[in-house]
N, C-alpha and C. Protein backbone atom coordinates (compact mmCIF):
# COMPACT_ATOMS: atom_id res chain seq x y z
N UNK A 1 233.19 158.83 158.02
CA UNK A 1 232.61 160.15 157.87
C UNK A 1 231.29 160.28 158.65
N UNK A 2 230.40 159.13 158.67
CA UNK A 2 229.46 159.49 159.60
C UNK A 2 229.49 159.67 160.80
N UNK A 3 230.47 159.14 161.63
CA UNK A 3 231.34 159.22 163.03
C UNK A 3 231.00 160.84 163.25
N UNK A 4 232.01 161.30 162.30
CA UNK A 4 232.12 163.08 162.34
C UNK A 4 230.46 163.63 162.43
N UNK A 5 229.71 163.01 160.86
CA UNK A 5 228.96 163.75 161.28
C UNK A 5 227.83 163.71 162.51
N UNK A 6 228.01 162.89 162.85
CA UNK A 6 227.35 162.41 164.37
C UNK A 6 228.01 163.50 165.44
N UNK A 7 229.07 163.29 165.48
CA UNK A 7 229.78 164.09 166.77
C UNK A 7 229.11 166.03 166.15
N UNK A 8 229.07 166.34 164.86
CA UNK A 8 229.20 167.40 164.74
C UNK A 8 227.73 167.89 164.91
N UNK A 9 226.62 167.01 164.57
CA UNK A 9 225.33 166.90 165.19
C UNK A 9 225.24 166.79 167.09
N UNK A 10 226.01 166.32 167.50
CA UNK A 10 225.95 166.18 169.09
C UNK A 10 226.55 167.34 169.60
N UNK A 11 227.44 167.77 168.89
CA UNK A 11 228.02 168.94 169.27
C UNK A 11 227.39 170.15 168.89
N UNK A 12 226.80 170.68 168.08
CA UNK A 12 225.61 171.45 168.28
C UNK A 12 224.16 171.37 168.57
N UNK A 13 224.00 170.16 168.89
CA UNK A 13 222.75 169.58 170.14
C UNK A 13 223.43 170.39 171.31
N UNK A 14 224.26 169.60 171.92
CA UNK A 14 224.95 170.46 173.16
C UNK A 14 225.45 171.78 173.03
N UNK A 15 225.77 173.14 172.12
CA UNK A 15 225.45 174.18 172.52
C UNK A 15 224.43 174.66 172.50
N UNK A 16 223.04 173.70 171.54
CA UNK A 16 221.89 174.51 171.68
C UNK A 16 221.59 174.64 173.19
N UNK A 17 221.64 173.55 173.38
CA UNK A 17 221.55 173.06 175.18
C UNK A 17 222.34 174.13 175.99
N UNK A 18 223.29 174.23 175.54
CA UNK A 18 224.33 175.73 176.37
C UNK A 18 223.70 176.44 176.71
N UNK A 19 223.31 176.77 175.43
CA UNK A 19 223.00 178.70 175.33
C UNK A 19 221.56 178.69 175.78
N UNK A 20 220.57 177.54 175.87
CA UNK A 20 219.52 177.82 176.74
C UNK A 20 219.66 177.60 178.46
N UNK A 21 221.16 176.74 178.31
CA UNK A 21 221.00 176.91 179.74
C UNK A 21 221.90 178.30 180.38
N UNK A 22 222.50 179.00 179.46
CA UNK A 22 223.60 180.37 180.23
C UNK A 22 222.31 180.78 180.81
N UNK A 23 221.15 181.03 179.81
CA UNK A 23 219.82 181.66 180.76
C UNK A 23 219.47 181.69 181.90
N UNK A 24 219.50 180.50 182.01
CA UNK A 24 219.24 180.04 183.68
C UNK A 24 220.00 180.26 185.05
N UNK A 25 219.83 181.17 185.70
CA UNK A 25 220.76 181.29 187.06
C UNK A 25 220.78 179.82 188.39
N UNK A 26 221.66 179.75 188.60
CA UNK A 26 222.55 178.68 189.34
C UNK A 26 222.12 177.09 188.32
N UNK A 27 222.86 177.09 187.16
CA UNK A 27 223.29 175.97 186.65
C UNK A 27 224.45 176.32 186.43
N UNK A 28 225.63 176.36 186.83
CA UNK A 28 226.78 177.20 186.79
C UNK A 28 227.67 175.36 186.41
N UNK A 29 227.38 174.63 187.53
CA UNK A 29 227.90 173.37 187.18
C UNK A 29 227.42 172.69 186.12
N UNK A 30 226.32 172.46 185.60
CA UNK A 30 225.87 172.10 184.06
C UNK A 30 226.68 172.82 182.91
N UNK A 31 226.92 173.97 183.22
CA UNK A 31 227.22 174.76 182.68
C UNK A 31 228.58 174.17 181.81
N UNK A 32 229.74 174.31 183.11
CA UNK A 32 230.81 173.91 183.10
C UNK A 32 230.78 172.46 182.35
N UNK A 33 230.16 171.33 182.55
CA UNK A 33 229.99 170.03 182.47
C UNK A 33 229.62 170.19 180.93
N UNK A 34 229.13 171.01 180.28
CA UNK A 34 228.84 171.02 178.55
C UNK A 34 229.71 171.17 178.22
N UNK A 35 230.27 172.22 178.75
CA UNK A 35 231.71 173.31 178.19
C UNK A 35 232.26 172.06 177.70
N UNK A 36 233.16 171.25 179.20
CA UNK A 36 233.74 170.21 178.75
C UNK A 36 233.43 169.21 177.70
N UNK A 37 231.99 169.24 178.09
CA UNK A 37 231.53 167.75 176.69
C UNK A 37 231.89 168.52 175.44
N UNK A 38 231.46 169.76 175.19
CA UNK A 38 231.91 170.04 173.91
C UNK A 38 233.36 170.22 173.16
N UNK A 39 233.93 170.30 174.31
CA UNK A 39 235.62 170.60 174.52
C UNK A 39 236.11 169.46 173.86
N UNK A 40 235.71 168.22 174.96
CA UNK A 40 236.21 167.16 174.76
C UNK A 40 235.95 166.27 173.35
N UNK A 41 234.86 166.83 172.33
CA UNK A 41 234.06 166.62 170.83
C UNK A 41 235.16 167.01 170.69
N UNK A 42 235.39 168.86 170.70
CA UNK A 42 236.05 169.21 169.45
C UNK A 42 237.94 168.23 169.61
N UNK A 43 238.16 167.93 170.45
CA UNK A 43 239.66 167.08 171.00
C UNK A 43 239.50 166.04 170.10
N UNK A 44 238.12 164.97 170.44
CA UNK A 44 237.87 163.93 169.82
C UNK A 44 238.30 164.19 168.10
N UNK A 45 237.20 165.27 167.50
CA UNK A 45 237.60 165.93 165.96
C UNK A 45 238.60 165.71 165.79
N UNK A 46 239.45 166.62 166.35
CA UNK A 46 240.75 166.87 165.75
C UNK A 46 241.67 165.39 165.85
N UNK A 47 241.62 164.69 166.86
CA UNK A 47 242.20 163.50 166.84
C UNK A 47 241.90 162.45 165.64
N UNK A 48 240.52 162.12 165.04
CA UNK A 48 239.86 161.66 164.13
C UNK A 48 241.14 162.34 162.71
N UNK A 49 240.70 163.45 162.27
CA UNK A 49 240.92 164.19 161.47
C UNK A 49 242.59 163.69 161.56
N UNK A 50 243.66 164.09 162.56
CA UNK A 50 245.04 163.54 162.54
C UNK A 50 244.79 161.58 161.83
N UNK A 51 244.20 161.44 162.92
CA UNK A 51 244.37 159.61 162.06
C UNK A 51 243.91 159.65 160.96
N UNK A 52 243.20 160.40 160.64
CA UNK A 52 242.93 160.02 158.69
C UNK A 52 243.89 160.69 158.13
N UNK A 53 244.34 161.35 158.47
CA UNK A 53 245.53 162.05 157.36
C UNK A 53 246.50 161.23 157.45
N UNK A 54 246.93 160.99 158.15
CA UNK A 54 247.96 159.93 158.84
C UNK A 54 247.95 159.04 157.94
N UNK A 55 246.70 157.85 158.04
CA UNK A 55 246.41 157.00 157.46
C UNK A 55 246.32 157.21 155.76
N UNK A 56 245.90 158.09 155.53
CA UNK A 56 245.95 158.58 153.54
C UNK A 56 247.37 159.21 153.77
N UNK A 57 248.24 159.80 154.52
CA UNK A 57 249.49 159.92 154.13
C UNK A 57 250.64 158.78 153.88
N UNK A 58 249.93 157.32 154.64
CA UNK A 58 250.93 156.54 154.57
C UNK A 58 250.67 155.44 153.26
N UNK A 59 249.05 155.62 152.77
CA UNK A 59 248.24 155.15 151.74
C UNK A 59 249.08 155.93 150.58
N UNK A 60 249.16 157.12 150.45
CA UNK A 60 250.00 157.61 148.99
C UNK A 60 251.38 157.57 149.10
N UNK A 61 251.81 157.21 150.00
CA UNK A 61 253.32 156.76 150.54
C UNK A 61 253.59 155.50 150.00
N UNK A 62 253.41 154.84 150.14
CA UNK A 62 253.31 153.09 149.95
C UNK A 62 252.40 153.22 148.36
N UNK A 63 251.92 153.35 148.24
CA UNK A 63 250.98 153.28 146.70
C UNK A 63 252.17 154.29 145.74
N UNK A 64 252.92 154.92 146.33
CA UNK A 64 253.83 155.56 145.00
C UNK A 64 255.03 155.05 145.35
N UNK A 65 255.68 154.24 146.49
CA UNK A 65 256.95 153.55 146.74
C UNK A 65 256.52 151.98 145.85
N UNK A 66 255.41 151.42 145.59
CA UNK A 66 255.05 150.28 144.78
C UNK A 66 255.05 150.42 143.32
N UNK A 67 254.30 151.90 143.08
CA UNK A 67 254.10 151.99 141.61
C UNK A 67 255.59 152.60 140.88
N UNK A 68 256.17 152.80 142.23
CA UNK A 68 257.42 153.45 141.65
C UNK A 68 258.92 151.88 141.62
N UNK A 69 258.76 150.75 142.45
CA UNK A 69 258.99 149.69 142.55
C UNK A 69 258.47 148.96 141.01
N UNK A 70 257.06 149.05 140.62
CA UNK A 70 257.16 148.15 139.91
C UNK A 70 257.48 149.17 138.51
N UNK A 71 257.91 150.09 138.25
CA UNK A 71 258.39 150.35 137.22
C UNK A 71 259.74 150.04 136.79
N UNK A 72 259.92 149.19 135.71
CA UNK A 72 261.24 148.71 135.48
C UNK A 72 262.52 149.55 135.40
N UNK A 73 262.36 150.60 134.91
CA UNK A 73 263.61 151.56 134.94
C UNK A 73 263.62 152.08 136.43
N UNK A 74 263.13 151.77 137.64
CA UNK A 74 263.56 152.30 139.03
C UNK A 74 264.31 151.53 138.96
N UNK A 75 265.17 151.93 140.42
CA UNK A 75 266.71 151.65 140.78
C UNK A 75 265.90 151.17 142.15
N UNK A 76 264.37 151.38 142.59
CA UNK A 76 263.69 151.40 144.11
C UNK A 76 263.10 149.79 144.25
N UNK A 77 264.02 149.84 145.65
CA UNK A 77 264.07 147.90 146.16
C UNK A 77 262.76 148.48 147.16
N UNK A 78 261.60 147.94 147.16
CA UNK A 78 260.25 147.89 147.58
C UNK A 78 260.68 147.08 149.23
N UNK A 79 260.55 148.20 149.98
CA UNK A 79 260.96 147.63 152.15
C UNK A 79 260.05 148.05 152.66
């Protein structure tokens, strides 16, 4: 979680940084070059966010195929 909140701190560091630089005439390439860094945060996010779900989906997957294994009246062979 601190990962995130780091990126989500860097990522509005860099639009504060944006929006003082749209001000400025001919930083057009800085410009572009944030866009992306921030682009490429919010990509990073969402990728983060998929592997944890992922990871707690396969955590209550396996934690209820066990608890459901070790209950004696299942018919469920634990693979």
């Amino acid at each position: 979680m601190d990962r995130i909140k780091k990126l989500d701190h860097l990522r509005n560091d860099i639009r504060g940084v944006l929006s003082m630089v749209q001000s400025v005439p001919g930083v057009t390439a800085n410009k572009q070059k944030l866009l992306q860094i921030v682009g490429d945060l919010e990509e990073c996010d969402i990728q983060v966010i998929e592997l944890r779900n992922s990871a707690l989906f396969r955590i209550r997957t396996c934690s209820n195929n066990f608890r459901e294994y070790l209950d004696p009246r299942s018919q469920c062979s634990f693979e």
